[in-house]
Every structure is written in C-alpha cells, then in structure tokens.
Protein backbone atom coordinates (compact mmCIF):
# COMPACT_ATOMS: atom_id res chain seq x y z
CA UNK A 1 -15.13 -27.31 -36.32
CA UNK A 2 -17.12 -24.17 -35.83
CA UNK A 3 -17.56 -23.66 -31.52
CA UNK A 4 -21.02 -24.85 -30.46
CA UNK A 5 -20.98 -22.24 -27.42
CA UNK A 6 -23.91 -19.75 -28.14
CA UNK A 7 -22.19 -16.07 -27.31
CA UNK A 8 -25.71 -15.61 -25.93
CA UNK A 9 -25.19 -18.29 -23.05
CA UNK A 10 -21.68 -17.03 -21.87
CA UNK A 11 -21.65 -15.87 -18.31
CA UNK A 12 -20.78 -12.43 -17.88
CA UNK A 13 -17.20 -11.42 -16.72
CA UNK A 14 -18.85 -10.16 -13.39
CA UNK A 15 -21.83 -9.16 -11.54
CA UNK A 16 -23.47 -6.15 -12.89
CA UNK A 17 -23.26 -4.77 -9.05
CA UNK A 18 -19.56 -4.63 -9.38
CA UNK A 19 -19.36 -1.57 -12.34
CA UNK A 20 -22.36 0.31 -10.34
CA UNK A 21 -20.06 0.17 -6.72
CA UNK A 22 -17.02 1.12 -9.26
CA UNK A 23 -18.96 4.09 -9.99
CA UNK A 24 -19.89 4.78 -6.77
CA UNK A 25 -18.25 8.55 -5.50
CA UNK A 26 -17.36 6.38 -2.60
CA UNK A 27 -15.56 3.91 -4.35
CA UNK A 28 -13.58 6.87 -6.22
CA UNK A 29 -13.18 8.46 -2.65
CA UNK A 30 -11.70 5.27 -1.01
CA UNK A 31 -9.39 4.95 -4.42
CA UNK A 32 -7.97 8.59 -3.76
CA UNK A 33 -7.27 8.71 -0.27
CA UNK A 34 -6.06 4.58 -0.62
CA UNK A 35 -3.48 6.26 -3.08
CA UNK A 36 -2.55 9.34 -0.98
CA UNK A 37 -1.45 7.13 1.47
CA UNK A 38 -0.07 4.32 -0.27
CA UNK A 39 2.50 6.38 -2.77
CA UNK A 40 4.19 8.84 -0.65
CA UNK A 41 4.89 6.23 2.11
CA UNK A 42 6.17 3.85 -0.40
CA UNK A 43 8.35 6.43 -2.13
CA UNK A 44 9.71 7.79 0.74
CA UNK A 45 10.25 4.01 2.41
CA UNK A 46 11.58 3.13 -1.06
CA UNK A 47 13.79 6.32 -0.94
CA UNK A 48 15.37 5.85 2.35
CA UNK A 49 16.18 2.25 2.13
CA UNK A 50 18.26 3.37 -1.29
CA UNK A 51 20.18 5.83 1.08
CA UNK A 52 20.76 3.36 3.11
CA UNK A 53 22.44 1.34 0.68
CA UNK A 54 24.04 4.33 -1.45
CA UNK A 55 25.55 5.27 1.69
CA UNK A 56 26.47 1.78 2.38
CA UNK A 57 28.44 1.26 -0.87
CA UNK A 58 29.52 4.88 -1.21
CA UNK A 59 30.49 6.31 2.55
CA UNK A 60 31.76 3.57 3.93
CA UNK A 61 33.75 5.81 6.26
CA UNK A 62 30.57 7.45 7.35
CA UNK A 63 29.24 4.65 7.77
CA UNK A 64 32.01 3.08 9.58
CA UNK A 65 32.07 6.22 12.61
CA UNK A 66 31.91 4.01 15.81
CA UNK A 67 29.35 5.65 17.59
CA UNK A 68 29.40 3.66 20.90
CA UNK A 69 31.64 0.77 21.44
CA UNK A 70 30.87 -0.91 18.34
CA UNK A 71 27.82 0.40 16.82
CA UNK A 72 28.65 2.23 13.93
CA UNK A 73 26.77 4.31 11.53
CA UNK A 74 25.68 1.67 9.43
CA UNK A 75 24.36 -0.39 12.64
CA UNK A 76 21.84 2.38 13.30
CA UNK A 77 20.55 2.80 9.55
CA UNK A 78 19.65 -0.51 9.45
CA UNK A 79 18.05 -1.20 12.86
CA UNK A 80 15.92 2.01 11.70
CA UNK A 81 14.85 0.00 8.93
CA UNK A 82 13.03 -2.08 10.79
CA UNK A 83 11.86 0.96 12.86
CA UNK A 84 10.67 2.76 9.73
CA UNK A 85 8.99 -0.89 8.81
CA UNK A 86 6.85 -1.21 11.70
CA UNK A 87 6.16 2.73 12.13
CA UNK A 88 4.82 2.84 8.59
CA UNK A 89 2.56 -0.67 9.39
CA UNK A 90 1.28 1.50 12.20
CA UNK A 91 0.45 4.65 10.77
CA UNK A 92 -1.22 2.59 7.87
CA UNK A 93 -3.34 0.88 10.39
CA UNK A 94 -4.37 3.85 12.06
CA UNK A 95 -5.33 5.80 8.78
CA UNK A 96 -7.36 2.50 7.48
CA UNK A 97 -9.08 2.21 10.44
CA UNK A 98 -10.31 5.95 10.47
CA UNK A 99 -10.44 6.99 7.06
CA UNK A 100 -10.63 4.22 4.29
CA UNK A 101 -12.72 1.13 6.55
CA UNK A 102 -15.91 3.74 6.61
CA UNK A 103 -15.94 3.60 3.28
CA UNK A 104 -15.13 0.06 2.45
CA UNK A 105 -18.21 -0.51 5.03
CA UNK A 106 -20.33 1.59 3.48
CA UNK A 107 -19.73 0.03 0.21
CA UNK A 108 -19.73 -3.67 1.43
CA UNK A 109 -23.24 -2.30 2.53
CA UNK A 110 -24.69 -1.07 -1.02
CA UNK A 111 -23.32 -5.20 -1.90
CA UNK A 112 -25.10 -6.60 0.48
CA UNK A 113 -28.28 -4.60 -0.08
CA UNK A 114 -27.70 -5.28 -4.07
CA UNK A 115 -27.75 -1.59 -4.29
C-alpha cells in the first residue's frame, strides 16, 4: 500500500527561526569561544587524571613517598582531583557568566522577537 501522507503536509524538521539564529555571527561567536573553553580544559583535566593513574600503576614507589604520617604521594594526587574538579566548575562558571551568557541573551532575544 502506497503511504497516504502528502510530502506537502509534513511538518518541517524545525522552525525556520532556528537556521537564521544558526547563522547568526553571534551564534558562530558563542560556538568559538564555547569551544575555546570547553577543549583545552577537558584535555588538560583528561590529561592529568591519566597521570594520575599512569603514575599510579607505574611509580608506585613515587607514589608510595610518605609525605606526612601517612599521606603519601598518591593521597595528594587524588584529593587534587577533586580540587582540579571543582576549580575547573568554577572557572567555567565565571567565563559563562561573562563571556558566553551575553550572547546566549542576546540570541534568546532575536527568538523571542522572531527575528
């Protein structure tokens, strides 16, 4: 059985509004500095957490070095895991808040207006 849908009557994947704001130099703006962020933080979190566990696996007696009582080496990497988690949370926050939320704002504006 042939479909009885007329092509002609199918929605559209989205709102035409969406590919204009796509287009937008401020959409392309928010995409780059998003990006510049986003990729260098994760690579170097990513990059430090695989010391972490190369080090782990492969010093063990560096990693074993009491440094006071018993907190060793490996005690301290991973405690600044955490540190590193919440720093990076932070600094994301901050750069949002000053750099990429004008944009999004400005954007959310051209919506709302229906360009």
């Amino acid at each position: 059985m042939a479909s009885d849908v007329n092509p002609q009557s199918q929605p559209e994947r989205h709102a035409p509004v969406y590919d204009e704001l796509a287009a937008a130099p401020e959409f392309t703006e928010l995409r780059r500095l998003y990006r510049g962020f986003v990729f260098p933080a994760t690579l170097a979190f990513l990059s430090w957490y695989l010391l972490y566990i190369l080090m782990s696996n492969y010093a063990g007696g560096f990693m074993n070095h009491q440094l006071v009582g018993n907190i060793n080496v490996a005690l301290v990497f991973g405690l600044l895991q955490f540190v590193t988690t919440f720093l990076l949370a932070w600094l994301y926050s901050r750069f949002s808040e000053s750099k990429l939320d004008p944009l999004a704002r400005q954007l959310n504006d051209r919506y709302e207006k229906g360009l």
